[in-house]
N, C-alpha and C. Protein backbone atom coordinates (compact mmCIF):
# COMPACT_ATOMS: atom_id res chain seq x y z
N UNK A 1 -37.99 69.01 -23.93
CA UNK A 1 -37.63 69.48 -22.59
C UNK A 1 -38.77 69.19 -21.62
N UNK A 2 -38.70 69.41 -20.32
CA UNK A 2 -39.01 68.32 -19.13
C UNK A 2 -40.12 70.15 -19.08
N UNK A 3 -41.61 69.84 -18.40
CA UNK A 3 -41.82 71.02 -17.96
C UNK A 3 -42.14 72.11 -17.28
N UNK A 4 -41.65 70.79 -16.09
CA UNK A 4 -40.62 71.39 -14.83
C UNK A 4 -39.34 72.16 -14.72
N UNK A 5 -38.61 72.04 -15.92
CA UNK A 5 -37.51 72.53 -15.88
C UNK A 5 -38.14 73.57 -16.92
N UNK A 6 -38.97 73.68 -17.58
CA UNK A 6 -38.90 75.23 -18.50
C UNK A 6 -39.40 76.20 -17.14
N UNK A 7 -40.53 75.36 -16.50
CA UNK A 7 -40.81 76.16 -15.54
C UNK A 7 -40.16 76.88 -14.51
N UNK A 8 -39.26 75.66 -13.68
CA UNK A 8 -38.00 76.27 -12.96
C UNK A 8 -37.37 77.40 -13.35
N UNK A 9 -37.29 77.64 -14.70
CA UNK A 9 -36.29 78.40 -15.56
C UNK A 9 -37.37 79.86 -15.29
N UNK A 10 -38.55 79.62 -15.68
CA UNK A 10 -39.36 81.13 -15.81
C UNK A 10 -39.36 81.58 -14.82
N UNK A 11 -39.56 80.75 -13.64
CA UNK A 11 -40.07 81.44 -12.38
C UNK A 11 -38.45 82.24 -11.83
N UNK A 12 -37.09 81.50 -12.36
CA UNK A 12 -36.05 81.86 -11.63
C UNK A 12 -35.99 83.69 -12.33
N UNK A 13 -35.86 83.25 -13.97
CA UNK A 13 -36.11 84.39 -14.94
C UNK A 13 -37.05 85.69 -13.92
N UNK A 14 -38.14 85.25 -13.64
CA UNK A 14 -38.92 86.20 -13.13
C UNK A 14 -38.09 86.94 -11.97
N UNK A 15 -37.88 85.90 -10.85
CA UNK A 15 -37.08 86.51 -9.85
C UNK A 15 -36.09 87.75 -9.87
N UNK A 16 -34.90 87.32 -10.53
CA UNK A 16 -34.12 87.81 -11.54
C UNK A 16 -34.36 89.21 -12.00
N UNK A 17 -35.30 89.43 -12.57
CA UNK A 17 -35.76 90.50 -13.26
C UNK A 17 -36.70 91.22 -12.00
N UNK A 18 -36.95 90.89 -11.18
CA UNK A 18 -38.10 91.26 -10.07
C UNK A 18 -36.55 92.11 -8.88
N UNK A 19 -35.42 90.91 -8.93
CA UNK A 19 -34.23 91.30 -8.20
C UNK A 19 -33.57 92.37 -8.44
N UNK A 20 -33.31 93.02 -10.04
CA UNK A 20 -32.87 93.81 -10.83
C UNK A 20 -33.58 95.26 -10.54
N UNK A 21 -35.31 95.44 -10.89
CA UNK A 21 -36.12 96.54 -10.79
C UNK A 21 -35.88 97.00 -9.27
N UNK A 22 -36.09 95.71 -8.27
CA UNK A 22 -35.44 96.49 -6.88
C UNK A 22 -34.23 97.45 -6.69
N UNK A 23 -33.32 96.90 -7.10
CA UNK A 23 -32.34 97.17 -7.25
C UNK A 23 -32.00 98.52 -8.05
N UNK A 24 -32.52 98.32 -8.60
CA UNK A 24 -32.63 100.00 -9.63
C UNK A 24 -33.46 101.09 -8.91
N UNK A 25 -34.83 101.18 -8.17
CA UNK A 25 -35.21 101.64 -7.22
C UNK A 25 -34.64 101.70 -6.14
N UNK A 26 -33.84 101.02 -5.54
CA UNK A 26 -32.70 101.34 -4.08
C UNK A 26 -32.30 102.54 -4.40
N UNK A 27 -31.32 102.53 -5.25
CA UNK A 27 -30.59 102.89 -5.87
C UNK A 27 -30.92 104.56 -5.88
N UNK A 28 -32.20 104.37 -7.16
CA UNK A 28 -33.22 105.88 -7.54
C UNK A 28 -33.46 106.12 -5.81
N UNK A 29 -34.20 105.68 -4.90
CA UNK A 29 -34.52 106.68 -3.24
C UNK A 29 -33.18 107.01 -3.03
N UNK A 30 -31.82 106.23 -2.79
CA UNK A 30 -30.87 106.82 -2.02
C UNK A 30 -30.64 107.69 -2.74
N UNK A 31 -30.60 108.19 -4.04
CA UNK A 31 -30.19 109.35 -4.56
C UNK A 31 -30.70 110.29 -4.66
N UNK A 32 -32.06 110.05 -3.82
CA UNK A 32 -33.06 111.21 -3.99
C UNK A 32 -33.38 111.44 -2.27
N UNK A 33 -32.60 111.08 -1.48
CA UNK A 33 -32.68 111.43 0.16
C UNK A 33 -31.44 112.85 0.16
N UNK A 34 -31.80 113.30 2.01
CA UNK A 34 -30.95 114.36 1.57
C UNK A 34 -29.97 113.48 2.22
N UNK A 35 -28.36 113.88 2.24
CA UNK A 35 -27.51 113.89 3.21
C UNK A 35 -27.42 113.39 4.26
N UNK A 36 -27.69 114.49 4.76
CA UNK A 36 -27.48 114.46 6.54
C UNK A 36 -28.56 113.79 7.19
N UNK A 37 -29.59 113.24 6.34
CA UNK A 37 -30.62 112.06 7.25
C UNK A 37 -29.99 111.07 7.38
N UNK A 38 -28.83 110.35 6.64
CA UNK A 38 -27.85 109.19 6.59
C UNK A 38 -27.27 109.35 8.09
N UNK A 39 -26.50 110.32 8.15
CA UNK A 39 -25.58 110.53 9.44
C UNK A 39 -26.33 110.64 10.86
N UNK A 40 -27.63 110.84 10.54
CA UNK A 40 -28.65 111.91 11.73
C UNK A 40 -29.08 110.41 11.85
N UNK A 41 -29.23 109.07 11.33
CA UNK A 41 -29.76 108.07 12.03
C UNK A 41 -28.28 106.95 12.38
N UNK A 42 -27.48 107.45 12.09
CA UNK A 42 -26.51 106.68 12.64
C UNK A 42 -25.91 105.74 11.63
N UNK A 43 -26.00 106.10 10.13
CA UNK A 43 -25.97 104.69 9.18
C UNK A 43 -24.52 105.47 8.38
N UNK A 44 -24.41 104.90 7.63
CA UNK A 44 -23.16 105.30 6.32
C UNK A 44 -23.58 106.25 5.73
N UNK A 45 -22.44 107.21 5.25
CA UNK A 45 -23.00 108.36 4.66
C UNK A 45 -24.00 108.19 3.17
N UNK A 46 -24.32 109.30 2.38
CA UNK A 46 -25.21 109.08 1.43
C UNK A 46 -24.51 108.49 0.10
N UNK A 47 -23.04 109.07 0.13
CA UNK A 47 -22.10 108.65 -1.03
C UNK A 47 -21.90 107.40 -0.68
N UNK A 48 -21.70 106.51 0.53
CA UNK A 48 -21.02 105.14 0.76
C UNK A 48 -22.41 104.39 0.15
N UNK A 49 -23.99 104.62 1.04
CA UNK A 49 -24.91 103.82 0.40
C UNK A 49 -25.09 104.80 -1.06
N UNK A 50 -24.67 105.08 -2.23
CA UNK A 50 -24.63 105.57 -3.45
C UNK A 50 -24.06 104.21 -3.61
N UNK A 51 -22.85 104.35 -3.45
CA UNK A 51 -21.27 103.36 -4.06
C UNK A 51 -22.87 102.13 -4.15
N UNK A 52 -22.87 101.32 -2.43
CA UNK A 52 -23.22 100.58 -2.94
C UNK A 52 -24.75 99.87 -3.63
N UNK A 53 -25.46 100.83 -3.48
CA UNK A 53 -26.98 100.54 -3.98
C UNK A 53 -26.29 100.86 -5.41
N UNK A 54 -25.70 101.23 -5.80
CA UNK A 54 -25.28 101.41 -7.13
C UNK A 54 -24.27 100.58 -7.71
N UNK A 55 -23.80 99.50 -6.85
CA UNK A 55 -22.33 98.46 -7.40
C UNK A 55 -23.77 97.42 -7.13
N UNK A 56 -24.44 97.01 -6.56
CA UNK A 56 -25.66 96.44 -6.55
C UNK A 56 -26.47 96.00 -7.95
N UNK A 57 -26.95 97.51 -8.44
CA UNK A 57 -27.87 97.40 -9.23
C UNK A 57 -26.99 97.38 -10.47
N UNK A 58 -25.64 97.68 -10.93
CA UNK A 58 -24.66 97.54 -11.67
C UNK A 58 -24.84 96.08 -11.69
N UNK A 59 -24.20 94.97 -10.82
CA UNK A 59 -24.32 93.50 -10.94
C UNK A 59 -25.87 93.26 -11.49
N UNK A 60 -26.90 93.23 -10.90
CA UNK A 60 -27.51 92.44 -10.91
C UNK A 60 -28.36 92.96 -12.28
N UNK A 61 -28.13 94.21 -13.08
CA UNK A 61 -28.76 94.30 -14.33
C UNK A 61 -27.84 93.81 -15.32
N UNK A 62 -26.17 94.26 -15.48
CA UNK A 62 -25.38 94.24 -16.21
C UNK A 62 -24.51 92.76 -16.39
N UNK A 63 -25.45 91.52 -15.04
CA UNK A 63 -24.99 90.36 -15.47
C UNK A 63 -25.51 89.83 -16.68
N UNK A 64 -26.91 89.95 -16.38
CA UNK A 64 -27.90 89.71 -17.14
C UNK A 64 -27.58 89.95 -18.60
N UNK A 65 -26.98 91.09 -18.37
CA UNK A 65 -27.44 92.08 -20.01
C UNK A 65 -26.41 90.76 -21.20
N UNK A 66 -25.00 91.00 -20.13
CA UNK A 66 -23.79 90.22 -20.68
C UNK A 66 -24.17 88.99 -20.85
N UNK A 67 -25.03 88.03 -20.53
CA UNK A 67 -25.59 86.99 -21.04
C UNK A 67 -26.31 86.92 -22.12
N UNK A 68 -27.12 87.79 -22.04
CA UNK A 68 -28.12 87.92 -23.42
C UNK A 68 -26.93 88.34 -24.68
N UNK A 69 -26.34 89.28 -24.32
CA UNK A 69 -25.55 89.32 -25.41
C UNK A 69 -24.27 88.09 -26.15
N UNK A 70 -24.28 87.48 -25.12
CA UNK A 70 -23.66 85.83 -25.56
C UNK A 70 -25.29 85.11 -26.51
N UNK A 71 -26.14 85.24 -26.12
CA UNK A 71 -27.35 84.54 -26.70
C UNK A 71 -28.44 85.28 -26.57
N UNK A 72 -28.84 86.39 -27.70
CA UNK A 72 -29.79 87.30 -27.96
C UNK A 72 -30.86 86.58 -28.22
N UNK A 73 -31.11 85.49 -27.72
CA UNK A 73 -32.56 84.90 -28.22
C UNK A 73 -33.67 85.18 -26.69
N UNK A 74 -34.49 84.62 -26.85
CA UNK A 74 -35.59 84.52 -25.86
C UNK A 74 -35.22 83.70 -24.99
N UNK A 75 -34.57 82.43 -25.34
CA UNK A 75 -34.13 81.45 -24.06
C UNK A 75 -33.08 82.18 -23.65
N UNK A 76 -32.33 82.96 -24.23
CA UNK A 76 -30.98 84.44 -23.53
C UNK A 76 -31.51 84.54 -22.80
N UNK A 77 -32.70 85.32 -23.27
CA UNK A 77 -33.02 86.30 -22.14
C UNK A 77 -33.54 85.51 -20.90
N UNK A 78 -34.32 84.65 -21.09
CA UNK A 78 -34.29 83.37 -19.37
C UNK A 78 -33.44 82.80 -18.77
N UNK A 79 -32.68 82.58 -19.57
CA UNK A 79 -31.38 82.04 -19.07
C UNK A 79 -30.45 83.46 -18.25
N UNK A 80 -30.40 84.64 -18.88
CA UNK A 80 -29.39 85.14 -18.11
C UNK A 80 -30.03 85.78 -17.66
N UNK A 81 -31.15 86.13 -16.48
CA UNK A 81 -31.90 86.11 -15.68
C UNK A 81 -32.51 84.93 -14.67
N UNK A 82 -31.15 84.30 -14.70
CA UNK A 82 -31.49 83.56 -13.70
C UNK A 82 -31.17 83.75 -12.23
N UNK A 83 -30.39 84.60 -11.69
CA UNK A 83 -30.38 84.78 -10.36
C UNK A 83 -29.41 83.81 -9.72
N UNK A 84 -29.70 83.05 -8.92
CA UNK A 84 -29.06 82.31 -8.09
C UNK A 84 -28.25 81.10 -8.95
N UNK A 85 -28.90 80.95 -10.28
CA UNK A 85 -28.10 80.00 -10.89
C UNK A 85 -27.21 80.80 -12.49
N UNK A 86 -27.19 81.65 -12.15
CA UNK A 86 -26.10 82.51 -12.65
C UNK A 86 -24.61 81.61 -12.73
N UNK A 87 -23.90 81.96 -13.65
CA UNK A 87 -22.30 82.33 -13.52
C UNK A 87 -22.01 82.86 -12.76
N UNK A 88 -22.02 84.02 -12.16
CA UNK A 88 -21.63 84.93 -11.25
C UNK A 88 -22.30 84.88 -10.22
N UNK A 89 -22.81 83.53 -9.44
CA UNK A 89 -23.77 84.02 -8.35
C UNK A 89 -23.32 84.60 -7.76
N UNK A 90 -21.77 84.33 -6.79
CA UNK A 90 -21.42 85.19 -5.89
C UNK A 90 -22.14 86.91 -5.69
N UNK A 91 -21.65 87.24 -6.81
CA UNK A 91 -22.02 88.63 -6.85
C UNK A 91 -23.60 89.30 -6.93
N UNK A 92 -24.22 88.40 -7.64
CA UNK A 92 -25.70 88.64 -7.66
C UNK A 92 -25.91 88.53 -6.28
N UNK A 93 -25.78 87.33 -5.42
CA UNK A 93 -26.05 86.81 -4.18
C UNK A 93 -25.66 88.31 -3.05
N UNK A 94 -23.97 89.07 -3.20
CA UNK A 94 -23.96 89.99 -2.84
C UNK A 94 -24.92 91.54 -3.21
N UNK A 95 -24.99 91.52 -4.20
CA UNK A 95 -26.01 92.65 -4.66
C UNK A 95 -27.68 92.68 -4.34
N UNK A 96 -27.94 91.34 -3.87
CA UNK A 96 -29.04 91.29 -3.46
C UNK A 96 -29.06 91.61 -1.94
N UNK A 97 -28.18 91.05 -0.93
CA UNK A 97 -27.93 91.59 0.20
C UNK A 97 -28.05 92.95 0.38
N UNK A 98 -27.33 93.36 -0.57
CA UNK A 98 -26.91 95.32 -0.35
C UNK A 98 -28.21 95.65 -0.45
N UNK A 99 -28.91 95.27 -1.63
CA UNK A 99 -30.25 95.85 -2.25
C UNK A 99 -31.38 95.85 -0.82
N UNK A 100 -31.16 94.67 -0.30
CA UNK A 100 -32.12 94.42 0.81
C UNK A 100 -32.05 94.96 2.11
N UNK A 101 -30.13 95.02 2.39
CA UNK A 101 -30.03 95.94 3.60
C UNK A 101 -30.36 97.13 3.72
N UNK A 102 -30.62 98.09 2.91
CA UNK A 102 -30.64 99.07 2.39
C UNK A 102 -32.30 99.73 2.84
N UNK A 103 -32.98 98.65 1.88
CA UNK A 103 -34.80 98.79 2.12
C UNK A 103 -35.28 98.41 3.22
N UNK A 104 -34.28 97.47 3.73
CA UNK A 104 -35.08 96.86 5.19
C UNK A 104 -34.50 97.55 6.63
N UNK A 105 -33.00 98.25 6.23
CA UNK A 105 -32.90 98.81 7.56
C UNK A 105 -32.58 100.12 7.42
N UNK A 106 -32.05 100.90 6.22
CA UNK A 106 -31.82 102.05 6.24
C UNK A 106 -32.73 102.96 5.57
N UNK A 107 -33.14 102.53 4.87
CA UNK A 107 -34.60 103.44 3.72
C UNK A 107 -35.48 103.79 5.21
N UNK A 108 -36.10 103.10 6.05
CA UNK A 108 -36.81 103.67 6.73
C UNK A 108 -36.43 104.08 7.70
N UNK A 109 -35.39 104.25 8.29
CA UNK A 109 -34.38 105.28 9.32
C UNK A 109 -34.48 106.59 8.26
N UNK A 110 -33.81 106.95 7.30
CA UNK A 110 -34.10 107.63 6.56
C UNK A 110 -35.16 108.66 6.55
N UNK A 111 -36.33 107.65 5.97
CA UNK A 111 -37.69 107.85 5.62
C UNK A 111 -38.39 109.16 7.08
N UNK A 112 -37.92 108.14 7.85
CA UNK A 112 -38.20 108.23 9.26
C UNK A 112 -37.56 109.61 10.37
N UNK A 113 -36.70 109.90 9.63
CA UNK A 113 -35.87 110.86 10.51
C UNK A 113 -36.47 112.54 9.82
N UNK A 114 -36.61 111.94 8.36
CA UNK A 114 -37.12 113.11 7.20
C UNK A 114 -38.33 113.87 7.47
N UNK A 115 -39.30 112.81 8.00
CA UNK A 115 -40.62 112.93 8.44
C UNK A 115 -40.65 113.51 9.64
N UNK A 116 -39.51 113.34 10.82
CA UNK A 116 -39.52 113.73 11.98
C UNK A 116 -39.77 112.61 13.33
N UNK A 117 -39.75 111.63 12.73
CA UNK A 117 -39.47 110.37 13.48
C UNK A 117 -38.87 110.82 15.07
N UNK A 118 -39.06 110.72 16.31
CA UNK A 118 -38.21 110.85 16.85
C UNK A 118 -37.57 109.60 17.48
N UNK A 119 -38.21 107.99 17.08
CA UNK A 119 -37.53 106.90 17.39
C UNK A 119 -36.36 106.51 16.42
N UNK A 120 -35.74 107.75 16.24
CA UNK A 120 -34.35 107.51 14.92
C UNK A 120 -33.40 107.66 15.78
């Protein structure tokens, strides 16, 4: 094998797995905010970002997993951690969006309103 392409493969692997731990942390803060800071900055309630920081981190661990379990070896596990070159990109591609809208525009409205922010 070429070793550019094992490389390609680790660094995507890494991503992948770097995409996943986010994703699982979204997930862990929105469930640990209260309520009514969701509504008090103007965003979706706490159950809607639940659904999806949690249909999120569902895809982007449980693609993975279902790959390895087609091929429990070590190249499994790089291979179905690949991210963007997935089977399923669509959905990874969506779960990464959610994961990101989430940290980049609502976690700190949130964060922000909790603390006493008054630019919320």
């Amino acid at each position: 094998m070429d070793v550019l392409y094992i490389l390609d493969r680790l660094i995507l692997c890494a991503i992948g797995v770097v995409v996943a731990v986010v994703s699982g942390y979204a997930f862990v803060h929105a469930l640990r905010q209260r309520g009514d800071a969701f509504t008090a900055v103007g965003r979706l309630t706490k159950n809607a970002w639940l659904a999806i920081t949690g249909a999120s981190a569902l895809f982007l661990l449980l693609i993975p997993v279902f790959g390895l379990l087609a091929n429990p070896t070590f190249s499994g596990l790089v291979l179905s951690f690949q991210g963007p070159r997935s089977s399923m990109t669509l959905f990874w591609l969506a779960g990464l969006v959610a994961t990101l809208v989430y940290l980049v525009d609502v976690r700190p409205a949130v964060v922000g309103v909790q603390r006493g922010d008054q630019r919320w």
